[in-house]
N, C-alpha and C. Protein backbone atom coordinates (compact mmCIF):
# COMPACT_ATOMS: atom_id res chain seq x y z
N UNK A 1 56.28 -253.93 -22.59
CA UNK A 1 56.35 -253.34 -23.92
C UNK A 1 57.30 -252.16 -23.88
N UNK A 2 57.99 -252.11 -24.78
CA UNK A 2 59.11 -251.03 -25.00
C UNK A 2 58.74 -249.99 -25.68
N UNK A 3 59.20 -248.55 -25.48
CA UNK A 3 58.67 -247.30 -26.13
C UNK A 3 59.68 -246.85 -26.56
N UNK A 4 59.70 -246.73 -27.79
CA UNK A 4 60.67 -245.70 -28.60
C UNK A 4 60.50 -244.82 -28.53
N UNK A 5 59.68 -243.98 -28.96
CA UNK A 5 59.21 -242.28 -28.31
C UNK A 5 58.28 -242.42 -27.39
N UNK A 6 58.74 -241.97 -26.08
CA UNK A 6 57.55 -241.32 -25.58
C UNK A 6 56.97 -240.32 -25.63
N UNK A 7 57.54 -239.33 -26.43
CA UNK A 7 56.74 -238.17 -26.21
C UNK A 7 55.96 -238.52 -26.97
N UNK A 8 55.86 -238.97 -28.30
CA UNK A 8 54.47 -239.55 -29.33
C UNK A 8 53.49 -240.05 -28.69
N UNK A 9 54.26 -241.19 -28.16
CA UNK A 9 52.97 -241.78 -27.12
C UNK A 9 52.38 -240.91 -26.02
N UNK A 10 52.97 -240.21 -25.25
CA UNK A 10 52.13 -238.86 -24.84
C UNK A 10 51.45 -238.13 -25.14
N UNK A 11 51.64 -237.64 -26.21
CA UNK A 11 50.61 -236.81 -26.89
C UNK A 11 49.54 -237.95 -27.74
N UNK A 12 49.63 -238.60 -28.08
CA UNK A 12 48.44 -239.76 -28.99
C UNK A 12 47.69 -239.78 -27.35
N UNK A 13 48.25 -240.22 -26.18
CA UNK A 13 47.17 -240.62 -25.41
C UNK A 13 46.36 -239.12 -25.10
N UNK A 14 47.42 -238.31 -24.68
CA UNK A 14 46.00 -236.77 -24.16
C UNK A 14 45.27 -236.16 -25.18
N UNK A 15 45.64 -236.65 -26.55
CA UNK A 15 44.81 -236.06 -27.80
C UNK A 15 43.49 -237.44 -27.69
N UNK A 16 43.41 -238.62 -27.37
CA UNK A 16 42.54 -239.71 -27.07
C UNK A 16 41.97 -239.74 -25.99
N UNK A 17 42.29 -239.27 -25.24
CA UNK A 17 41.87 -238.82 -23.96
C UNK A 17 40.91 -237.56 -24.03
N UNK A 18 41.50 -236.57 -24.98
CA UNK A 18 40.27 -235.29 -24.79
C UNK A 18 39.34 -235.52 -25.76
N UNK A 19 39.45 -236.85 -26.79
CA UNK A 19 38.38 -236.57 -27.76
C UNK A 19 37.53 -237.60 -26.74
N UNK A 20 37.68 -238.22 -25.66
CA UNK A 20 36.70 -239.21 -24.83
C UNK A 20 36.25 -238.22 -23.80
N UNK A 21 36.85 -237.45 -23.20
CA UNK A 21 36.32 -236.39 -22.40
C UNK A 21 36.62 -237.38 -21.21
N UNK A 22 37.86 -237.64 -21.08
CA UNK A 22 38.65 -238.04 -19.70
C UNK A 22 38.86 -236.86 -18.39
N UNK A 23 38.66 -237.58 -17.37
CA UNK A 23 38.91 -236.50 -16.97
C UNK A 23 40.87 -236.01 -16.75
N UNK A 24 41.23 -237.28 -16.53
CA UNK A 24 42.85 -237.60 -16.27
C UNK A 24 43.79 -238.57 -17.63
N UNK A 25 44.63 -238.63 -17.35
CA UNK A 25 45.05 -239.67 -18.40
C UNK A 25 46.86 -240.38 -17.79
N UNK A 26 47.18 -241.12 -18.04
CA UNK A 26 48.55 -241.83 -17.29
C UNK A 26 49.33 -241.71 -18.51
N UNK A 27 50.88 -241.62 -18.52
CA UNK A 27 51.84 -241.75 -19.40
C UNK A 27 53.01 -242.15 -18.70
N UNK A 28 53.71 -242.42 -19.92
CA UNK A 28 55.16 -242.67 -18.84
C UNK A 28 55.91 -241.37 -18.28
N UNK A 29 56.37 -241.88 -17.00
CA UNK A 29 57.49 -240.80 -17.23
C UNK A 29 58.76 -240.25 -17.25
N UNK A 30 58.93 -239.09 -18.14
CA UNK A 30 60.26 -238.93 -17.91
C UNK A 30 60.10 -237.44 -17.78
N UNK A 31 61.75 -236.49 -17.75
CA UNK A 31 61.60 -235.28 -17.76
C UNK A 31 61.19 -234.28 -19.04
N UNK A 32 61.47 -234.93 -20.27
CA UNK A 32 60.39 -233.97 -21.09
C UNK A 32 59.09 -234.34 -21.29
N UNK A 33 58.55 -235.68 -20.85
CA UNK A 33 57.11 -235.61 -20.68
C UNK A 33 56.68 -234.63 -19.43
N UNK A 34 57.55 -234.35 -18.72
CA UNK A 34 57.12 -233.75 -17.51
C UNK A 34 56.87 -232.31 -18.15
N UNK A 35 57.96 -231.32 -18.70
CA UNK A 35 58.11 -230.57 -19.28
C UNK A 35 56.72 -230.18 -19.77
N UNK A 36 56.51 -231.44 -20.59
CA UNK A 36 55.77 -230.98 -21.47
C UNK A 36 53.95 -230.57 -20.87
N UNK A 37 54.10 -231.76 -19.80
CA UNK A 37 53.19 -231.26 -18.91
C UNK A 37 53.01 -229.98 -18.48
N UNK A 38 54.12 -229.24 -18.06
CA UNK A 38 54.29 -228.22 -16.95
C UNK A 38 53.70 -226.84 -18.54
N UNK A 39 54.18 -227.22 -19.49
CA UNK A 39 53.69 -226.22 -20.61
C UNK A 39 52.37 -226.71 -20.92
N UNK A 40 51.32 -227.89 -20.95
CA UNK A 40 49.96 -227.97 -20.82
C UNK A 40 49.46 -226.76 -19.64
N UNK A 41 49.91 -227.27 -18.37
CA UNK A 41 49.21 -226.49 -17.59
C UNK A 41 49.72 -224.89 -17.61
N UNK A 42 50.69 -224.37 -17.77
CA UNK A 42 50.71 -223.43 -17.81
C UNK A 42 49.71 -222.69 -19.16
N UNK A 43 49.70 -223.48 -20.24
CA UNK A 43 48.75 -222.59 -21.24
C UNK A 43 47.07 -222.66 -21.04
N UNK A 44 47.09 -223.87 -19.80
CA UNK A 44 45.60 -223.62 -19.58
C UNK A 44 44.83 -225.21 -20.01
N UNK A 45 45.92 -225.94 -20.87
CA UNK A 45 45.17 -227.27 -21.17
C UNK A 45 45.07 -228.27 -20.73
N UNK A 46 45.72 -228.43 -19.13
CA UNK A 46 45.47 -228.84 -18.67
C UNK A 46 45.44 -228.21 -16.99
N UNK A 47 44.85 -228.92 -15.84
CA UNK A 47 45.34 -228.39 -14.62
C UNK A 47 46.04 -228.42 -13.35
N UNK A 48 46.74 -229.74 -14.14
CA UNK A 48 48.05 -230.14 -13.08
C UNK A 48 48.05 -231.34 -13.44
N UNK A 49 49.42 -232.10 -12.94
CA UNK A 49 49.64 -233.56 -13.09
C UNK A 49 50.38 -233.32 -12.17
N UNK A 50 50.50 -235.13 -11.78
CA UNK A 50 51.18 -235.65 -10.55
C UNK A 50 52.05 -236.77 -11.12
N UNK A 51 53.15 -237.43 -10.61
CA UNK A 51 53.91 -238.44 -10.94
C UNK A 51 53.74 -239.39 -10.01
N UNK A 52 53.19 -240.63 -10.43
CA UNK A 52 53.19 -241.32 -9.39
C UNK A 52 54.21 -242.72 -9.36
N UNK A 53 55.05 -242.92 -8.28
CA UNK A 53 55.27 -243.79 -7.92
C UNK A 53 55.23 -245.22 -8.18
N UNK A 54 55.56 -246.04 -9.21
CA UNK A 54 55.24 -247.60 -9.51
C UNK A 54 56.73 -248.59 -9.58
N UNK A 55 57.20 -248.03 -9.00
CA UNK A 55 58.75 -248.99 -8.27
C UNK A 55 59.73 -249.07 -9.69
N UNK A 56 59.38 -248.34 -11.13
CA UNK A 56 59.88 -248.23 -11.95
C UNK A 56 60.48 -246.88 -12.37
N UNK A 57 59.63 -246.64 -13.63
CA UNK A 57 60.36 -245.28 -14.25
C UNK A 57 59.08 -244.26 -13.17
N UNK A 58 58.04 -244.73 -13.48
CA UNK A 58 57.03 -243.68 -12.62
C UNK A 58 55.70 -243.72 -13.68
N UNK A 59 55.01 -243.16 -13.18
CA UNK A 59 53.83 -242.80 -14.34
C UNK A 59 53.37 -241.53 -13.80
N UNK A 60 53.01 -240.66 -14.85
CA UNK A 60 52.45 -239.36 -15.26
C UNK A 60 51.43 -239.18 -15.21
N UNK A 61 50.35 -238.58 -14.37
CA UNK A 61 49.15 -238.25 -14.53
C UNK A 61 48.70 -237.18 -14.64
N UNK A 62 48.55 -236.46 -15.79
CA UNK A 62 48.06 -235.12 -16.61
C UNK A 62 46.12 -235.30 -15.81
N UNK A 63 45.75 -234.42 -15.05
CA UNK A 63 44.65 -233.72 -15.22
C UNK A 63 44.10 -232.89 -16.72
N UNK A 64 43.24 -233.42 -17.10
CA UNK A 64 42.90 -231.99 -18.54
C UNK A 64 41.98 -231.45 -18.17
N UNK A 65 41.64 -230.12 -18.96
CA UNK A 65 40.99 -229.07 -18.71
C UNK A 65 40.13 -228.85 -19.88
N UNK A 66 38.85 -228.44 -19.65
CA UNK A 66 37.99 -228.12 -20.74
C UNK A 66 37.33 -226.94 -20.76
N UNK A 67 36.45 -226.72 -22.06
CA UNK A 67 36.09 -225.36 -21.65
C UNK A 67 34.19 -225.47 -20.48
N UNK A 68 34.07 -224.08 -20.68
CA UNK A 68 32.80 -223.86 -19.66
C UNK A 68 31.74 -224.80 -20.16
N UNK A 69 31.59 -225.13 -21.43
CA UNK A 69 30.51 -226.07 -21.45
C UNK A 69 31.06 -227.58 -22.08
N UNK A 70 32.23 -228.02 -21.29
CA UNK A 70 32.19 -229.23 -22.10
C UNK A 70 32.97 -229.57 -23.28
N UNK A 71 33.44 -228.08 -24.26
CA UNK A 71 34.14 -228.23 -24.97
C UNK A 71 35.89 -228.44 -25.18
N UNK A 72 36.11 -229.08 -26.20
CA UNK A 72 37.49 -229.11 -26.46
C UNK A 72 38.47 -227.99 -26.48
N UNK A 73 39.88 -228.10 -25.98
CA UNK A 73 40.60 -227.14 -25.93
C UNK A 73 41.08 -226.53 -26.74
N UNK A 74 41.73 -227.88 -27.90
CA UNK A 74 42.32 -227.74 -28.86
C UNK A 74 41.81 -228.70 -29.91
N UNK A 75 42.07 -228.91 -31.09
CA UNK A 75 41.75 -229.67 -32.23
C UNK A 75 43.04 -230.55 -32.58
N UNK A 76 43.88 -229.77 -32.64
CA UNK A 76 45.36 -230.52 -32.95
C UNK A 76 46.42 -230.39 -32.58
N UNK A 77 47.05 -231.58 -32.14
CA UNK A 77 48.08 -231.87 -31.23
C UNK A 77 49.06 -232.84 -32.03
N UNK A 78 50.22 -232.14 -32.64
CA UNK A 78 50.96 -232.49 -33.73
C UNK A 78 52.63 -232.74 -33.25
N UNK A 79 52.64 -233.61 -33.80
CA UNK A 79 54.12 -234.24 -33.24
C UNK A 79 55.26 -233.95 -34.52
N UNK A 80 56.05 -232.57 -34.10
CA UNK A 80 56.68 -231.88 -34.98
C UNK A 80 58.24 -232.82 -35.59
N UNK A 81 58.87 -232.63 -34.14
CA UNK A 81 60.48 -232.88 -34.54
C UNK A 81 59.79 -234.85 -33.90
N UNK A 82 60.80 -235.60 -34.73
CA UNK A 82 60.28 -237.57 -35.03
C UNK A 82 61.74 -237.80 -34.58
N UNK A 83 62.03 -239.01 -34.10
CA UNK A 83 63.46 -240.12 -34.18
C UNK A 83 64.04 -239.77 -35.50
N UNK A 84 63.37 -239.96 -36.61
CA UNK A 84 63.70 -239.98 -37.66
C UNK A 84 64.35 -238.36 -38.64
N UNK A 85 63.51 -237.97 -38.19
CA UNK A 85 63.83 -236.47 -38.42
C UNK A 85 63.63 -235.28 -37.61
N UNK A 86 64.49 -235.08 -37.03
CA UNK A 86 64.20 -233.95 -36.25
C UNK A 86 64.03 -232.31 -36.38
N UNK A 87 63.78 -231.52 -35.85
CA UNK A 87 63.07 -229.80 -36.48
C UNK A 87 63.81 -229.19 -35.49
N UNK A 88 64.76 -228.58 -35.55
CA UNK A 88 65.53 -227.48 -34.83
C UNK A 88 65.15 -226.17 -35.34
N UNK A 89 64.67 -225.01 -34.49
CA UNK A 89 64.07 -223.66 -34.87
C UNK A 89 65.45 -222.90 -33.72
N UNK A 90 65.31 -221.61 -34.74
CA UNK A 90 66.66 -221.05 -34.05
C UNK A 90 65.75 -219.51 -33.06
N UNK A 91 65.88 -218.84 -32.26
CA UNK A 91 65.29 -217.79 -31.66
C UNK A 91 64.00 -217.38 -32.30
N UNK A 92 64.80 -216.39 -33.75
CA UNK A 92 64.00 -215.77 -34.86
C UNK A 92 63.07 -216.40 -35.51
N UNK A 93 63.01 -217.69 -35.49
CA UNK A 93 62.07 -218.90 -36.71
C UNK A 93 60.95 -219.49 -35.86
N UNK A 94 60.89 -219.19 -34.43
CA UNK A 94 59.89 -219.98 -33.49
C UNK A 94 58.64 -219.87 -34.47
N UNK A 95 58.03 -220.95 -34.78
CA UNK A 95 56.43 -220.69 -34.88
C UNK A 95 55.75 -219.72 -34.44
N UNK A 96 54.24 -219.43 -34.83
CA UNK A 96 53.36 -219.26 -34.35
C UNK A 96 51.68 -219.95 -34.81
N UNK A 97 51.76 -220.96 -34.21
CA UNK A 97 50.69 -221.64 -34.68
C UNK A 97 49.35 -221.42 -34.01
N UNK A 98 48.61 -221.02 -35.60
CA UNK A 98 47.15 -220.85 -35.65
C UNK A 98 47.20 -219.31 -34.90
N UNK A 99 48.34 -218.86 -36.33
CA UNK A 99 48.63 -217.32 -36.06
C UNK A 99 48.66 -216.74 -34.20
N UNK A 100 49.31 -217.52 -33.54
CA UNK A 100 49.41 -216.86 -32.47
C UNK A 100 48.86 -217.34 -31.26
N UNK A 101 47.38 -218.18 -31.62
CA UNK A 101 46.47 -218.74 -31.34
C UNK A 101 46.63 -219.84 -30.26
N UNK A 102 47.87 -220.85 -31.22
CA UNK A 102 48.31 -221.59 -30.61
C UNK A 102 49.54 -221.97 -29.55
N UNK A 103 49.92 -223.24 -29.54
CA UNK A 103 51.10 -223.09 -28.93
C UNK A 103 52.17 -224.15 -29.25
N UNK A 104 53.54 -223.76 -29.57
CA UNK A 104 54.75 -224.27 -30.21
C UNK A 104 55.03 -225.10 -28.68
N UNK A 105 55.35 -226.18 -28.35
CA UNK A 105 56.46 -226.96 -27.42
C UNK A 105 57.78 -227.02 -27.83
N UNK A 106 58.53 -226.41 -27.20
CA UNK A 106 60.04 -226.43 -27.74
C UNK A 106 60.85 -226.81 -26.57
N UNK A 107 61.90 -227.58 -26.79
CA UNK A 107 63.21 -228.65 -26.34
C UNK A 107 64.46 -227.29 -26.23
N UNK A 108 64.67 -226.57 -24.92
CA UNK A 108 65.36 -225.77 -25.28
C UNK A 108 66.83 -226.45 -23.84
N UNK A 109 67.63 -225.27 -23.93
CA UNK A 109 69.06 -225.79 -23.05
C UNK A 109 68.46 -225.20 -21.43
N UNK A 110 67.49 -224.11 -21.58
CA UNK A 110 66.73 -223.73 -20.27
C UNK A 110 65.51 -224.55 -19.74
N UNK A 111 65.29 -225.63 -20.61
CA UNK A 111 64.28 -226.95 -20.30
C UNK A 111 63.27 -226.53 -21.36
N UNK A 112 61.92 -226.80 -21.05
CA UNK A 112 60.99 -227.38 -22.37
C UNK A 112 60.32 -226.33 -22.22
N UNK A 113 60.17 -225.42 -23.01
CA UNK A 113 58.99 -224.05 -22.98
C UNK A 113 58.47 -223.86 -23.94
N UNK A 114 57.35 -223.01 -23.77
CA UNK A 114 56.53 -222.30 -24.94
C UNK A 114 56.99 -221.77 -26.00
N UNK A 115 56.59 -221.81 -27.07
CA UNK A 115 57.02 -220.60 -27.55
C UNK A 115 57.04 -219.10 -27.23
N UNK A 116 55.82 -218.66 -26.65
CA UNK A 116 56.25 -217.70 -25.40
C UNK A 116 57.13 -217.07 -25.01
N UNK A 117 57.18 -218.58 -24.10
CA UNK A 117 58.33 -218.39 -23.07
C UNK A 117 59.91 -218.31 -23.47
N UNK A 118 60.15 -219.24 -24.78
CA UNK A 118 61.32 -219.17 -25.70
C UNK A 118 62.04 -217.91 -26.63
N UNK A 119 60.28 -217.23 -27.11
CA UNK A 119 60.44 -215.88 -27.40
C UNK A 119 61.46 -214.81 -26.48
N UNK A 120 60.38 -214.92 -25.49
CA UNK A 120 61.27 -214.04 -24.53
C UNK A 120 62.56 -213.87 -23.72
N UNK A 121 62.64 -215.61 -23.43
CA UNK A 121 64.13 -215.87 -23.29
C UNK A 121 65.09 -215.72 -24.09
N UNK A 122 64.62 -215.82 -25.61
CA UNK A 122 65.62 -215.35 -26.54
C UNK A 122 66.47 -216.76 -26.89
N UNK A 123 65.98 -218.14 -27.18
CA UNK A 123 66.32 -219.40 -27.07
C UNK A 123 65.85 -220.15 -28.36
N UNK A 124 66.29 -220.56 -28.72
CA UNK A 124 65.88 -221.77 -29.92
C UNK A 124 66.02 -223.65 -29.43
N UNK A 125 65.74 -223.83 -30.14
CA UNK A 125 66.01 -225.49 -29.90
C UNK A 125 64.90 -226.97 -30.64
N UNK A 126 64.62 -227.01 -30.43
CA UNK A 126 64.18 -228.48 -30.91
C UNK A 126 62.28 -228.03 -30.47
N UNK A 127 61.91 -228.31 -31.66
CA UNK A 127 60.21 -228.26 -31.95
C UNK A 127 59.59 -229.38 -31.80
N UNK A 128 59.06 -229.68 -30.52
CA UNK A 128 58.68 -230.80 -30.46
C UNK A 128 57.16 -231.43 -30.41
N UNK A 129 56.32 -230.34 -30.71
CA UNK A 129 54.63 -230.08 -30.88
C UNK A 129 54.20 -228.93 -30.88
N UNK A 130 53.29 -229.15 -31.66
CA UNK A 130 52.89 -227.64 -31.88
C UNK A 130 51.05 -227.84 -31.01
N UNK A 131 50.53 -227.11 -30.68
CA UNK A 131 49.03 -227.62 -30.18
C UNK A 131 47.89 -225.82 -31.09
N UNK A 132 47.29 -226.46 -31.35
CA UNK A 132 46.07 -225.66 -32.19
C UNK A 132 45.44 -225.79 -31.73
């Protein structure tokens, strides 16, 4: 089966994955699914992934993270910039979703960071989920 976006399909599976209370979940991979990984675990929502090996592209295995009793991390995991239309944010315009709360995924020329991390670098680029 062929994937037109993967990052959609990435995020549909770890948003299906945390409403089952998985402990892991597989995706394809590439380097902004990886990315996008490396900004899960760094904000805490998840606690590492590994790439494994299948004589192809590879597959992705996101560990997720929950809270102290069981609960969910986040509620919504929104797939901003599409094939169809894409969302370019310039330095000054980064989000802040769920006032601050949350966290922007952004497609930048220094690789895939937070909003955060984009803030501070002083970088714009391509909005590619926002997580609440």
């Amino acid at each position: 089966m062929s994937y037109n976006d993967t990052i959609s399909d990435m995020l549909t599976r770890v948003r299906n994955a945390m409403r089952n209370h998985s402990e892991s979940v597989d995706c394809r991979n590439s380097n902004v699914c990886q990315g996008i990984a490396k900004v899960l675990q760094s904000e805490g929502y998840a606690e590492g992934f590994s790439v494994i090996d299948d004589g192809r592209q590879g597959i992705l295995r996101v560990r997720l993270s929950y809270g102290p009793r069981g609960e969910l991390l986040f509620s919504h995991l929104r797939r901003e910039s599409k094939p169809g239309c894409r969302v370019y944010v310039k330095a000054t315009e980064i989000p802040r979703p769920a006032a601050g709360l949350g966290v922007a995924v952004i497609s930048t020329p220094r690789g895939v960071l937070s909003d955060r991390q984009a803030r501070q670098e002083h970088v714009g680029g391509e909005l590619l989920c926002t997580i609440q």
